[in-house]
N, C-alpha and C. Protein backbone atom coordinates (compact mmCIF):
# COMPACT_ATOMS: atom_id res chain seq x y z
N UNK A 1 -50.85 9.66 45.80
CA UNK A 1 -52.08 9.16 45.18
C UNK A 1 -51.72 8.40 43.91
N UNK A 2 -52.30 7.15 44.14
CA UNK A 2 -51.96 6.10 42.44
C UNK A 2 -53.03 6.81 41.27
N UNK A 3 -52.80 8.08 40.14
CA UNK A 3 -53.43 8.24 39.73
C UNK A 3 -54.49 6.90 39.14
N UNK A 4 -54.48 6.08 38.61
CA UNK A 4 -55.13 5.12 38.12
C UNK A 4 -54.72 3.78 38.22
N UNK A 5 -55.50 2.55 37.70
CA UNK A 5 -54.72 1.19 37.43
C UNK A 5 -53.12 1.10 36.93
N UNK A 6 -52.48 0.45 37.26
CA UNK A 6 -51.13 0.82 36.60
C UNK A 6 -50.90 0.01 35.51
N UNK A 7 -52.44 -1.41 35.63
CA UNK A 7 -52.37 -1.67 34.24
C UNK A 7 -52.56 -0.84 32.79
N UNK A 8 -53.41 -0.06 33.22
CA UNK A 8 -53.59 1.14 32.01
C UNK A 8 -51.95 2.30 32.18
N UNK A 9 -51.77 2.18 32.94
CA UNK A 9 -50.34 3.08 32.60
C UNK A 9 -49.20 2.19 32.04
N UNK A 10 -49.63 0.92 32.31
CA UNK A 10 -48.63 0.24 31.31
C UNK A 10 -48.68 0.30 30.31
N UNK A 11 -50.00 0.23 29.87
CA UNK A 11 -50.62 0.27 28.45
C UNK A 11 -50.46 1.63 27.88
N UNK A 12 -50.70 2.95 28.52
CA UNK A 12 -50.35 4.18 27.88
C UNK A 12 -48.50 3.88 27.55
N UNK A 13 -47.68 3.08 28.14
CA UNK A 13 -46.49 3.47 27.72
C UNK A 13 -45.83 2.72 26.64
N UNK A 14 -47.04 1.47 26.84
CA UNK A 14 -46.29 0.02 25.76
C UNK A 14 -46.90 0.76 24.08
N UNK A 15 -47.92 0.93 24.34
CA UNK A 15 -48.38 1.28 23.19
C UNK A 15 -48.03 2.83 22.46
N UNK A 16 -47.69 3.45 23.35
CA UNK A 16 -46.76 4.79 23.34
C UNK A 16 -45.30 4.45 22.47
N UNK A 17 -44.68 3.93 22.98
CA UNK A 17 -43.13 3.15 22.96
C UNK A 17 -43.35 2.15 21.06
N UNK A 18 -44.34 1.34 21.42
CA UNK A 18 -44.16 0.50 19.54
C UNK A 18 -44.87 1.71 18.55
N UNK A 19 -45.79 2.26 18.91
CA UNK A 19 -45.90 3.43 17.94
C UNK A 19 -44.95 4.10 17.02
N UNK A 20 -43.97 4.90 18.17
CA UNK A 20 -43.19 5.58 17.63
C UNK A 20 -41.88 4.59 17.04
N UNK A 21 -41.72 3.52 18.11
CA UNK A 21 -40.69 2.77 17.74
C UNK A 21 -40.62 2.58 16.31
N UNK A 22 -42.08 2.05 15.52
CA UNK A 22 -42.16 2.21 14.23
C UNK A 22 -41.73 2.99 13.34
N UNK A 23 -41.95 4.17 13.79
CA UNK A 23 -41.74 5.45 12.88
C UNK A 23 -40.26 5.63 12.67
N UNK A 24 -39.62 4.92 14.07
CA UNK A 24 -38.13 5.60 14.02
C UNK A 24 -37.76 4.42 13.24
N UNK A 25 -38.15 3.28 13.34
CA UNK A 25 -37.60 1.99 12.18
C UNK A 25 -37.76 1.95 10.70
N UNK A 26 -38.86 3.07 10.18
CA UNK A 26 -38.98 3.31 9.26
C UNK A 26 -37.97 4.60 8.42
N UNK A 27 -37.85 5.33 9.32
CA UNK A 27 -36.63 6.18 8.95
C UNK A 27 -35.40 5.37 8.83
N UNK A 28 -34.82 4.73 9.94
CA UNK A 28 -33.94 3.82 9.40
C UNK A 28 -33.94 3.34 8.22
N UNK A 29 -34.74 2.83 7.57
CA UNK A 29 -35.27 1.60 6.13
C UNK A 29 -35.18 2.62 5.18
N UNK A 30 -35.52 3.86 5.14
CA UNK A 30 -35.58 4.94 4.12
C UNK A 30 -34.29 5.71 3.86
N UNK A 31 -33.30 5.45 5.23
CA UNK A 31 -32.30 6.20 5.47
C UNK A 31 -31.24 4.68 4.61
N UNK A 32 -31.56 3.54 4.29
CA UNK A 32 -30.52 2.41 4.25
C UNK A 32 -30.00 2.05 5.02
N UNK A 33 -30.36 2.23 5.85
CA UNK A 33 -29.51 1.33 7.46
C UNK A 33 -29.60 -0.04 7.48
N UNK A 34 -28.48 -0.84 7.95
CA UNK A 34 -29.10 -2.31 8.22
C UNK A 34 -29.37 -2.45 9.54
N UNK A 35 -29.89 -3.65 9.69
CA UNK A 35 -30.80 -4.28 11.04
C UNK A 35 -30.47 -3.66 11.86
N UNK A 36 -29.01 -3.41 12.34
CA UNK A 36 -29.08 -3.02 13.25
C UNK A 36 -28.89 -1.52 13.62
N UNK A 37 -28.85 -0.97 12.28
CA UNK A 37 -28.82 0.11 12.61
C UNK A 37 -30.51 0.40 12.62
N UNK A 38 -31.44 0.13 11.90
CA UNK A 38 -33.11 0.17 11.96
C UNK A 38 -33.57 -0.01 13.82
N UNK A 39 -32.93 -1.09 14.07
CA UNK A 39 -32.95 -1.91 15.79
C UNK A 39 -32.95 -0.07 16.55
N UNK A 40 -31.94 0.21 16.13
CA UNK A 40 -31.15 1.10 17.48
C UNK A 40 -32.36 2.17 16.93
N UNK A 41 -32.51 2.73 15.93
CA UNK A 41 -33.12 4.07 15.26
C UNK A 41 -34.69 3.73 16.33
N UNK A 42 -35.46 2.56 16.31
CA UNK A 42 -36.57 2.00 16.67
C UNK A 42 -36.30 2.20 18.40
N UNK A 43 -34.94 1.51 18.71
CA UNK A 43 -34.97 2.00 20.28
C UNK A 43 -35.02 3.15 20.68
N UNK A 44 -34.40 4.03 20.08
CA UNK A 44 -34.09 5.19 20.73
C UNK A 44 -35.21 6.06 20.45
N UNK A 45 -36.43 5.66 19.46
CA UNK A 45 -37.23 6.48 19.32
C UNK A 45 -38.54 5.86 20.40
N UNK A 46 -38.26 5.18 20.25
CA UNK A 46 -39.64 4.45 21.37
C UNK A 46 -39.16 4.68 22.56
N UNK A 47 -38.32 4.83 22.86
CA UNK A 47 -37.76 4.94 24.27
C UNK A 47 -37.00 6.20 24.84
N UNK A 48 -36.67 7.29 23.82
CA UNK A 48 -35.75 8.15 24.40
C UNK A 48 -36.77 9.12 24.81
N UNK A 49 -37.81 9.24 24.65
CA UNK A 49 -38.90 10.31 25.32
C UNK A 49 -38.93 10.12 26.94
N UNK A 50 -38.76 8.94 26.98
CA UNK A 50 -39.62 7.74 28.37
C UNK A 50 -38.32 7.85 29.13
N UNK A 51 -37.04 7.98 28.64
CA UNK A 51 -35.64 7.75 29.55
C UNK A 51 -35.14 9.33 29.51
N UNK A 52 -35.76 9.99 28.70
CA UNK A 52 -35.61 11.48 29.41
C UNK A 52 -36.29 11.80 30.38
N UNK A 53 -37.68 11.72 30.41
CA UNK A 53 -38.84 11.57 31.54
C UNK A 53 -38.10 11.50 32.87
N UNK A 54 -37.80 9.87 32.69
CA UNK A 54 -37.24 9.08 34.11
C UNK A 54 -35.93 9.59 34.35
N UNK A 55 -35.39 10.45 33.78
CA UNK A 55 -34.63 10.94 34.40
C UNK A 55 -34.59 12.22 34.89
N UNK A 56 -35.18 12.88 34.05
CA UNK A 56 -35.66 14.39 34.71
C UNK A 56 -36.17 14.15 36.19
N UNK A 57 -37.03 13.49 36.46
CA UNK A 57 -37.80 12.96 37.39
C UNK A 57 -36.93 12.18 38.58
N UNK A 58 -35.88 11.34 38.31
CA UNK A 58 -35.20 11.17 39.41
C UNK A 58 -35.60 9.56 39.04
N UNK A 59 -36.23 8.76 38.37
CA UNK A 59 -37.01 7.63 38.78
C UNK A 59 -35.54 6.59 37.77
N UNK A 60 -34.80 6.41 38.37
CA UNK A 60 -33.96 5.41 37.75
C UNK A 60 -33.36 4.17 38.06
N UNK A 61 -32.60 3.37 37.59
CA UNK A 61 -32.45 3.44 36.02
C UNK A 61 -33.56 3.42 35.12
N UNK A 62 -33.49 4.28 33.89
CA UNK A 62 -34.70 4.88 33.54
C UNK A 62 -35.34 3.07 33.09
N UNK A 63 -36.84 3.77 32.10
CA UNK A 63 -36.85 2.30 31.53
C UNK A 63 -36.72 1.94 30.23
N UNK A 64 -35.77 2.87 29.70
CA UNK A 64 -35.18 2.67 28.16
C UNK A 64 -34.22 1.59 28.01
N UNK A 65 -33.54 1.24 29.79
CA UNK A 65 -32.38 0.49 29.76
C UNK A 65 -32.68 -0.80 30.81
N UNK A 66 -34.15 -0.43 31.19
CA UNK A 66 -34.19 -1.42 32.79
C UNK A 66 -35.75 -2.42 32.90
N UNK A 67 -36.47 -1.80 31.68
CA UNK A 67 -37.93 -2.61 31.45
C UNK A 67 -37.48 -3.35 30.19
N UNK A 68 -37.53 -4.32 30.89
CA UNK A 68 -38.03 -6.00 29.71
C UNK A 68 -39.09 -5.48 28.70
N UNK A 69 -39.87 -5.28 29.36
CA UNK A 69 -41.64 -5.17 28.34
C UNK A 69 -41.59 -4.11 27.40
N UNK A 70 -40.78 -2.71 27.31
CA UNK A 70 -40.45 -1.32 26.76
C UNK A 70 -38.90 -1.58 25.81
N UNK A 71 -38.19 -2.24 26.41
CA UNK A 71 -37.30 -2.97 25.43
C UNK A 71 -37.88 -3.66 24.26
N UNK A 72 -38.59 -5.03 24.68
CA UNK A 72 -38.87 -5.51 23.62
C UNK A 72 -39.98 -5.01 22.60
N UNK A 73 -40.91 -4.25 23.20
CA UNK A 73 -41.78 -3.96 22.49
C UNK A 73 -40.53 -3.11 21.51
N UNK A 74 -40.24 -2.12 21.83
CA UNK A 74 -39.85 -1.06 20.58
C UNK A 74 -38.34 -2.30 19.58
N UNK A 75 -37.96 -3.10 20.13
CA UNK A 75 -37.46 -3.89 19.22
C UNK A 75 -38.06 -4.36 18.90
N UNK A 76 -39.20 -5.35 18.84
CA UNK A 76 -40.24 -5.86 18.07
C UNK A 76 -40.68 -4.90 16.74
N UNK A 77 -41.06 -3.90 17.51
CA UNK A 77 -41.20 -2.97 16.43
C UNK A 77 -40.33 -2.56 15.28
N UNK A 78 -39.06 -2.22 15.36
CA UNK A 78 -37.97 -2.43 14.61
C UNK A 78 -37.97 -3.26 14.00
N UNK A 79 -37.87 -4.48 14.32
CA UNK A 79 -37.74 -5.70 13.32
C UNK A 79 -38.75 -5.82 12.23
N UNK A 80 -40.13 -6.04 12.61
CA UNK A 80 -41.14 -6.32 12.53
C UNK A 80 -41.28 -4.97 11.07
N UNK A 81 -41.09 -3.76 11.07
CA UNK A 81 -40.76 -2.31 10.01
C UNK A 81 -39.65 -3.37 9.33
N UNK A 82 -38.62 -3.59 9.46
CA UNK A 82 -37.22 -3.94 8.59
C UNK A 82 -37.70 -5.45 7.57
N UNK A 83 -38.67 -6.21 8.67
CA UNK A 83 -38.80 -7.45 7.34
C UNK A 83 -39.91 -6.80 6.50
N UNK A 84 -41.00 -5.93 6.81
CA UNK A 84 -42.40 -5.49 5.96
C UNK A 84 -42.27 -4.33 5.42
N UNK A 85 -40.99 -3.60 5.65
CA UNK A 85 -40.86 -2.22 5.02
C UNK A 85 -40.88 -1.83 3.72
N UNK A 86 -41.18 -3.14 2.75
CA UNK A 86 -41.43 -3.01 1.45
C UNK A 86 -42.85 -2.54 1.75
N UNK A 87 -43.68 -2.94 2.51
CA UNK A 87 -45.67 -2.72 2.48
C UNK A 87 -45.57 -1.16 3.21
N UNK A 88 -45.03 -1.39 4.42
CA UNK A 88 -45.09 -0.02 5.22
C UNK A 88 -44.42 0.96 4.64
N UNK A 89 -43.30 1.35 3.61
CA UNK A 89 -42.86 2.23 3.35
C UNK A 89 -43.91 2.82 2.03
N UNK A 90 -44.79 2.05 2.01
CA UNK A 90 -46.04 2.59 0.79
C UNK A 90 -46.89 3.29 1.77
N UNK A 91 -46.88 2.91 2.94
CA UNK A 91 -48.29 3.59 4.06
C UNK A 91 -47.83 4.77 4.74
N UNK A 92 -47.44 6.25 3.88
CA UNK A 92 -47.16 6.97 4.63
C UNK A 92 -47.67 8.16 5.48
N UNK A 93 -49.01 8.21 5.12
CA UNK A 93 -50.03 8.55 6.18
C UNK A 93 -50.22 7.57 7.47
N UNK A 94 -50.29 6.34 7.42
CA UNK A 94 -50.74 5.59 8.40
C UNK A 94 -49.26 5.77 9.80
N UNK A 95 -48.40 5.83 8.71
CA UNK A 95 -47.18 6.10 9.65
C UNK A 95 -46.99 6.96 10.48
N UNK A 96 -47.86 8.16 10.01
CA UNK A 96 -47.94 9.54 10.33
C UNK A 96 -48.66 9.58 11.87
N UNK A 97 -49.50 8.41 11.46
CA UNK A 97 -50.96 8.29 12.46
C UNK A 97 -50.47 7.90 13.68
N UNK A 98 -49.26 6.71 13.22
CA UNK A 98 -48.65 5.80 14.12
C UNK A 98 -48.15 6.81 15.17
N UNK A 99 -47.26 7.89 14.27
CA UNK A 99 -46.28 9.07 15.25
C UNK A 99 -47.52 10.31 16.15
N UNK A 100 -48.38 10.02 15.84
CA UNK A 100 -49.27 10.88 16.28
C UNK A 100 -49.88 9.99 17.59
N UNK A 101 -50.27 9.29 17.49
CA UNK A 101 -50.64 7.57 18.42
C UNK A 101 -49.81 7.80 19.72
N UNK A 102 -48.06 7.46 18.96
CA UNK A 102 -47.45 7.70 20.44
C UNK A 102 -47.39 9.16 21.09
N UNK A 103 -47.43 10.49 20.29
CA UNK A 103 -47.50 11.60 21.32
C UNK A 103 -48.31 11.59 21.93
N UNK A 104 -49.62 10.98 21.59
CA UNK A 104 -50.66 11.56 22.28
C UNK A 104 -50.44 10.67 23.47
N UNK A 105 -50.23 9.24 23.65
CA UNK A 105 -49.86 8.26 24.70
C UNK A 105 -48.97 9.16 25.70
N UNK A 106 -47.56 9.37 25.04
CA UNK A 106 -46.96 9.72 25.87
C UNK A 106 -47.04 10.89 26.48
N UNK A 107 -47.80 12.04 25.89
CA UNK A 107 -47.76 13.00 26.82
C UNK A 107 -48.46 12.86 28.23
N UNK A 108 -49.57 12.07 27.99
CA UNK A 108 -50.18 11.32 28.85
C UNK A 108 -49.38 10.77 30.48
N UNK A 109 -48.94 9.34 29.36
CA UNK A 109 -48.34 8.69 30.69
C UNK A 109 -46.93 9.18 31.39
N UNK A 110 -46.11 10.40 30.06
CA UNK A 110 -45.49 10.61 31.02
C UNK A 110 -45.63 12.25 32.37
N UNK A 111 -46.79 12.69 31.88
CA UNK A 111 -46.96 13.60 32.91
C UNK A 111 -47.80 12.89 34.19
N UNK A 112 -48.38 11.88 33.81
CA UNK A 112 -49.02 10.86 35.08
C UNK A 112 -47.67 10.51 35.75
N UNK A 113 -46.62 10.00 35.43
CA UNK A 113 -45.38 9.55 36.09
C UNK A 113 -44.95 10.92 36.86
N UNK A 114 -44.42 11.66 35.88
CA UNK A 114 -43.97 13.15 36.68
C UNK A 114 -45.17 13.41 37.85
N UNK A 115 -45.98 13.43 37.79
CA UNK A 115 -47.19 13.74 39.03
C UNK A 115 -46.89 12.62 40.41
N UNK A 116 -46.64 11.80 39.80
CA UNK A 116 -46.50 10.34 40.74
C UNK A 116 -45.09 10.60 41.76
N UNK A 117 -44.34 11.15 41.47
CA UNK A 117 -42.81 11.64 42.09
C UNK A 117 -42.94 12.95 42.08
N UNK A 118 -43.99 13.00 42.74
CA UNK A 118 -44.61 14.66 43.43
C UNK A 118 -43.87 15.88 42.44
N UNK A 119 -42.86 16.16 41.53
CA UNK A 119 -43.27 17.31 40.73
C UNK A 119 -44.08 18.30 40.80
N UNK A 120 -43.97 19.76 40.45
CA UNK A 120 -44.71 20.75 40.76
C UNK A 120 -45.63 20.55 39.21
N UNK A 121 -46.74 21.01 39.77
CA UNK A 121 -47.26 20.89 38.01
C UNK A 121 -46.80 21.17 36.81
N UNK A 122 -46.66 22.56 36.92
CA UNK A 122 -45.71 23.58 35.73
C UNK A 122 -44.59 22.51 35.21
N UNK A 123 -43.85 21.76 36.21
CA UNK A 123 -42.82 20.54 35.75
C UNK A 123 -43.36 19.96 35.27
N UNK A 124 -44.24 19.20 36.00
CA UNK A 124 -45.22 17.98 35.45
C UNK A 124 -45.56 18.43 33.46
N UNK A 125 -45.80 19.07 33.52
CA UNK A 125 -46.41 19.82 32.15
C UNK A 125 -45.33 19.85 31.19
N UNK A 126 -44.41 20.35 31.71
CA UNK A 126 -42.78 19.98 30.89
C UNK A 126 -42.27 19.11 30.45
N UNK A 127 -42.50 18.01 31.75
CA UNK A 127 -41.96 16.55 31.63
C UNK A 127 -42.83 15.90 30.71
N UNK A 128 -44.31 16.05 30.55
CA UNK A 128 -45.02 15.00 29.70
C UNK A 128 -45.08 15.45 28.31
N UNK A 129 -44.33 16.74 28.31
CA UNK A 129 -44.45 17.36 26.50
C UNK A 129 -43.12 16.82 26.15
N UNK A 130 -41.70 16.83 26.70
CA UNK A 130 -40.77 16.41 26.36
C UNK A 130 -40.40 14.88 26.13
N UNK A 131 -41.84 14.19 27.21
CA UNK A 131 -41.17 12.89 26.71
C UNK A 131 -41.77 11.94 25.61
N UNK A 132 -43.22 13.33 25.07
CA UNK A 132 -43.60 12.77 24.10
C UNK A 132 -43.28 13.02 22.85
N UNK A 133 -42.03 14.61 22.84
CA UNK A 133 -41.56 14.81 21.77
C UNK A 133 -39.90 14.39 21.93
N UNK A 134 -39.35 13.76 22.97
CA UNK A 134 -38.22 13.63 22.60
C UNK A 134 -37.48 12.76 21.54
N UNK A 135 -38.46 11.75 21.89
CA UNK A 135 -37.93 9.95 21.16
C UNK A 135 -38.10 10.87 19.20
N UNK A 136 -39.03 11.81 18.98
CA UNK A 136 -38.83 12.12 17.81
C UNK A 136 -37.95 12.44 17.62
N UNK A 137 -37.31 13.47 18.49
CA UNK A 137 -36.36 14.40 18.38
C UNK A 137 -35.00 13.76 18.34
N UNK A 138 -34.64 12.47 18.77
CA UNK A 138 -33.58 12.42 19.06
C UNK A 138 -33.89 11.41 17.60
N UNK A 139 -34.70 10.97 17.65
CA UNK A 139 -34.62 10.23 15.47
C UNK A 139 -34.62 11.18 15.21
N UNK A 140 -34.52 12.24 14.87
CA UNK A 140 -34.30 12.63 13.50
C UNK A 140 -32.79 13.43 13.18
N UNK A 141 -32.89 13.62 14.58
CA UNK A 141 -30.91 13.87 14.63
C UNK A 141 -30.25 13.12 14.63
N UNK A 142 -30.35 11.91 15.07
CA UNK A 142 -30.22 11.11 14.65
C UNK A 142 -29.66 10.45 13.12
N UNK A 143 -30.89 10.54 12.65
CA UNK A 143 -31.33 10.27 11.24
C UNK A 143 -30.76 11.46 9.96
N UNK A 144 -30.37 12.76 10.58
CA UNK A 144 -29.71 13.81 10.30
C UNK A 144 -30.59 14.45 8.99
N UNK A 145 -32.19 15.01 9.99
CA UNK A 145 -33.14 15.72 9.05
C UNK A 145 -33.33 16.40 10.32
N UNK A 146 -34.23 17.55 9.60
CA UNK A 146 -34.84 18.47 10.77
C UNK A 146 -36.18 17.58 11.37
N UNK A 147 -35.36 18.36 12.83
CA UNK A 147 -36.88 17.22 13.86
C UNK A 147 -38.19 18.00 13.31
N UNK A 148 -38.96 16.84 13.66
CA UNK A 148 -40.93 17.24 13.20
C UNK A 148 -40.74 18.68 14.43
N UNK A 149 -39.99 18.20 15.40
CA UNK A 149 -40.47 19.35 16.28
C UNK A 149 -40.51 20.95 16.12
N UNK A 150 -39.14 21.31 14.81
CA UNK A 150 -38.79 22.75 14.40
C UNK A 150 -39.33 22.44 13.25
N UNK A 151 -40.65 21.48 12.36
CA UNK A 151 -40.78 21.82 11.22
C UNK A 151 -42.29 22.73 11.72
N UNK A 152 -42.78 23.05 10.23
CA UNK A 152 -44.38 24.46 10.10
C UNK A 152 -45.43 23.32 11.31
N UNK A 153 -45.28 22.04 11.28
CA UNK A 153 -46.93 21.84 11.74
C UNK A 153 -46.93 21.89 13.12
N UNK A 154 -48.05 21.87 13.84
CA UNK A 154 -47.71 21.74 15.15
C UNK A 154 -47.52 20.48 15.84
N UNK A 155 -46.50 20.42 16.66
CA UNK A 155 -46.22 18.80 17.11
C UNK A 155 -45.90 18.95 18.57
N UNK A 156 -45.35 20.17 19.26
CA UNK A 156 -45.39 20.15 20.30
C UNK A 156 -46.42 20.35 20.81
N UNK A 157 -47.09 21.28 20.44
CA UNK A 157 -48.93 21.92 20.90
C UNK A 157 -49.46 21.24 21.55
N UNK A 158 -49.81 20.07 20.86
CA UNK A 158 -50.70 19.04 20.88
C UNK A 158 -50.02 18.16 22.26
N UNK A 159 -48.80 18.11 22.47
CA UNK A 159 -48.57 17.46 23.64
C UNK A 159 -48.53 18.56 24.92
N UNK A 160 -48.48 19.61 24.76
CA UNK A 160 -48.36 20.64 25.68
C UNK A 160 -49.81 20.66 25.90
N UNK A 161 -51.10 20.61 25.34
CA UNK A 161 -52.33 20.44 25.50
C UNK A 161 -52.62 19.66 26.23
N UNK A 162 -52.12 18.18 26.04
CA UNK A 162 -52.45 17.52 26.85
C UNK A 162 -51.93 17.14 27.91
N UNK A 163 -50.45 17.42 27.93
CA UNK A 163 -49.99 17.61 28.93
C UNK A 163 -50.71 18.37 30.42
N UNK A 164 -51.17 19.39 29.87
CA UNK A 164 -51.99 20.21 30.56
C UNK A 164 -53.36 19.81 31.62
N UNK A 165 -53.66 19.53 30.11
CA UNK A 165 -55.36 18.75 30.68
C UNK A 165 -54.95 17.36 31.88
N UNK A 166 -53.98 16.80 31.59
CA UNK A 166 -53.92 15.86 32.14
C UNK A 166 -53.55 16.32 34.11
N UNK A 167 -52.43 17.18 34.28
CA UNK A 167 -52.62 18.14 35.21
C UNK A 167 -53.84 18.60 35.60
N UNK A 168 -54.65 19.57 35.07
CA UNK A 168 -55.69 19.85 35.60
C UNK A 168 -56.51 18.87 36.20
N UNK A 169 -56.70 18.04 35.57
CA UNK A 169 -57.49 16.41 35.80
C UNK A 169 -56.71 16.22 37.08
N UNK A 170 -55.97 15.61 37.16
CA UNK A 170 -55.00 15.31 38.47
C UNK A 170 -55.34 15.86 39.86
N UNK A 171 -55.23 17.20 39.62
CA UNK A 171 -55.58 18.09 40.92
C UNK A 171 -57.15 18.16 41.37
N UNK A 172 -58.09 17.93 40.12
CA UNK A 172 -59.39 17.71 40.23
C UNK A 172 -59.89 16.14 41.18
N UNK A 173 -58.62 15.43 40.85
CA UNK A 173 -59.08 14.25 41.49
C UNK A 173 -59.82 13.24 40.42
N UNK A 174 -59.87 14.01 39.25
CA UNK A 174 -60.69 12.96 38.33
C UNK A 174 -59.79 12.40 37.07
N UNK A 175 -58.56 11.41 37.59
CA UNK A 175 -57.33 10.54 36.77
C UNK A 175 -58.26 9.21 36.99
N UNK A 176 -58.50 8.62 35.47
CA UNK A 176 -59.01 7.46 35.27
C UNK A 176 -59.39 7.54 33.58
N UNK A 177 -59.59 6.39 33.20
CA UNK A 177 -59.84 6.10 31.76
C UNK A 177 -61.44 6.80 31.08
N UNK A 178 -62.14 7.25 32.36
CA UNK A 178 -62.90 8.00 31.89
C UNK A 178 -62.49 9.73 31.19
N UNK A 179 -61.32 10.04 31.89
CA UNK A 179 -60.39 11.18 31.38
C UNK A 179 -59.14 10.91 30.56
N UNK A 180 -58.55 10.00 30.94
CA UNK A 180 -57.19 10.23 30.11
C UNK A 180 -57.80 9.37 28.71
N UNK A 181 -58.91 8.90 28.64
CA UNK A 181 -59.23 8.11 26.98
C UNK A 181 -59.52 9.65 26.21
N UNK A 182 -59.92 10.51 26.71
CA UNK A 182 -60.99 11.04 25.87
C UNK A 182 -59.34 12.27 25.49
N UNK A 183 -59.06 12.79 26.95
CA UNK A 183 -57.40 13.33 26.32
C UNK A 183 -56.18 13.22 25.38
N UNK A 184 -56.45 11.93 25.39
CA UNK A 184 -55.13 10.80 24.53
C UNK A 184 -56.25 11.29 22.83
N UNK A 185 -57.35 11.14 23.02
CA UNK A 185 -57.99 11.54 22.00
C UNK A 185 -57.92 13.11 21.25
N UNK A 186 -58.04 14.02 22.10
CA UNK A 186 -57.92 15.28 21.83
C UNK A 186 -56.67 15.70 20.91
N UNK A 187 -55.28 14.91 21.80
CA UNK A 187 -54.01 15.17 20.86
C UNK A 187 -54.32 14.53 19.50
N UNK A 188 -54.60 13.69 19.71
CA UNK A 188 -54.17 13.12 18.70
C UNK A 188 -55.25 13.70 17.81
N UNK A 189 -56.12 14.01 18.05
CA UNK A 189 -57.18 15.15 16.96
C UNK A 189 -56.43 16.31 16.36
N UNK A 190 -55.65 16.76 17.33
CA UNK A 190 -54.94 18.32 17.13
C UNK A 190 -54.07 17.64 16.07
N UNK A 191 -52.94 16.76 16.42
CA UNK A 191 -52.01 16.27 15.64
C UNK A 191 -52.88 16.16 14.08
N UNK A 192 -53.42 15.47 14.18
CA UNK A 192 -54.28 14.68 12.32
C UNK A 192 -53.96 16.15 12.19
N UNK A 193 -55.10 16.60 12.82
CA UNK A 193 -55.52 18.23 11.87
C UNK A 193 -54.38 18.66 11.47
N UNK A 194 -53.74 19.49 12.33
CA UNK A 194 -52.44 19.99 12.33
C UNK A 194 -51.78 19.31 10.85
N UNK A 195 -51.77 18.34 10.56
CA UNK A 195 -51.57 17.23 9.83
C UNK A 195 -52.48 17.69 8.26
N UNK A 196 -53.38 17.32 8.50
CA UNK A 196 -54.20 17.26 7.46
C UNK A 196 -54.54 18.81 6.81
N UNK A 197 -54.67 19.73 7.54
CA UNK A 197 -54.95 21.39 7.51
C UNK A 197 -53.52 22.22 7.05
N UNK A 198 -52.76 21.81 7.94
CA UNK A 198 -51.40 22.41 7.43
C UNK A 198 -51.10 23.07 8.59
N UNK A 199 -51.76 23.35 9.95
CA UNK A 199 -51.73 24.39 11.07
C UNK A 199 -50.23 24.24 11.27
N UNK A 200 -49.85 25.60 11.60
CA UNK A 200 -48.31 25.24 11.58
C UNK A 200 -48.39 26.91 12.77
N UNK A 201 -47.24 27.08 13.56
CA UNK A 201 -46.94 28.27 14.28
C UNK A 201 -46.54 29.12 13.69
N UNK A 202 -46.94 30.31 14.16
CA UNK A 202 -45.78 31.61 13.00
C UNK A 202 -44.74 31.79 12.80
N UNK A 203 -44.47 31.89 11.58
CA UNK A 203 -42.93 31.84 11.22
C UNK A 203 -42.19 32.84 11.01
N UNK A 204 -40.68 33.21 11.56
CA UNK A 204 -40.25 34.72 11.12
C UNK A 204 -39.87 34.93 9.44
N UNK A 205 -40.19 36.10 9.22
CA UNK A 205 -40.25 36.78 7.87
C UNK A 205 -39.05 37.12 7.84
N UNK A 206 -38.39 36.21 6.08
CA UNK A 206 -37.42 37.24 6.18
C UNK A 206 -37.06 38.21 4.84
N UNK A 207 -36.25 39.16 5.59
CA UNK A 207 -36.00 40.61 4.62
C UNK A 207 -36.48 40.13 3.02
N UNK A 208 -37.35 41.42 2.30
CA UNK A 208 -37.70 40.72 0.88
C UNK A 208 -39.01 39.70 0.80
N UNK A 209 -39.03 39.20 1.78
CA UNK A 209 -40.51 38.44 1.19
C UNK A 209 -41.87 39.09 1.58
N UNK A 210 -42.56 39.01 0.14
CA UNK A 210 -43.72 39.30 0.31
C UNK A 210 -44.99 39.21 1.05
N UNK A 211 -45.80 39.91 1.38
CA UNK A 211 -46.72 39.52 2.11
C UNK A 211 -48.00 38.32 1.74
């Protein structure tokens, strides 16, 4: 079954992919990297969620290394952070928004893909949380800080949520922009908050600290 237009699944991944690509080009710029090291930080974050995906999944060569349109976008993005990163490195909420933008995309399109190459759900659900937290994950090790993923707020949640919903939807038979708009919305609600509130998972206590 074609869950939906595949023009809109292009669009969940292009706009998924320069989101984050941003974020990871901006760490570059903060970290002092030159061009090309900003270039690569921007690829691998726009894209390493999406080429873990496609490969978990079997669907290769992934398209971190084999789409024209997912290439350039997250280099566009790169560049585009490296000449304006004097303006954008002042916008660091909006940046925030940006990294929140692509989880919510990608948990999306990539558990629609995992569904599409028949996957068991429970996978499916795996595959679309990992490939919306990987491209972070692999900036910031990258970048050699702790990933958003082991810091207090919640960042996986929010893709495991929708990961979810997006499954349930699936098996319901009801995959279309009347569902995945309002989903892509939900994360990215959880994320702000999470964001803005401080929601973070419980943390272990250790010996000596107070209650």
């Amino acid at each position: 079954m074609n869950p939906f237009d595949p023009a809109l699944a292009l669009a969940l991944d292009l706009i998924g992919v320069f989101a984050f690509a941003v974020s990871g080009a901006l760490v570059g710029v903060r970290r002092g990297l030159d061009l090309f090291g900003v270039l690569v930080l921007a690829w691998l974050t726009g894209l390493g969620g999406g080429t873990l995906r496609d490969l978990l999944i079997g669907a290769v060569p992934p398209m971190g290394v084999s789409d024209w349109r997912m290439i350039s976008a997250a280099l566009t993005a790169g560049l585009l952070t490296f000449v304006l990163h004097g303006g954008v490195d002042r916008l660091k909420r909006p940046i925030r928004v940006l990294d929140s933008v692509g989880l919510a995309f990608f948990c999306v399109a990539g558990t629609l893909k995992a569904l599409e190459f028949g996957v068991a759900p429970v996978t499916a659900v795996i595959v679309g949380t990992v490939t919306a937290v990987g491209g972070g994950v692999m900036r910031d090790v990258l970048a050699g800080q702790v990933p958003e993923l082991l810091r207090r707020e919640l960042y996986a949640f929010p893709a495991l949520v929708g990961a979810s919903l997006t499954v349930a939807a699936h098996h319901l038979y009801r995959i279309g922009p009347e569902t995945v708009w309002p989903i892509i919305g939900l994360v990215f609600g959880i994320r702000i908050a999470a964001i803005v509130f401080d929601w973070h998972a419980p943390q272990a206590r250790r010996t000596g600290e107070s209650g």
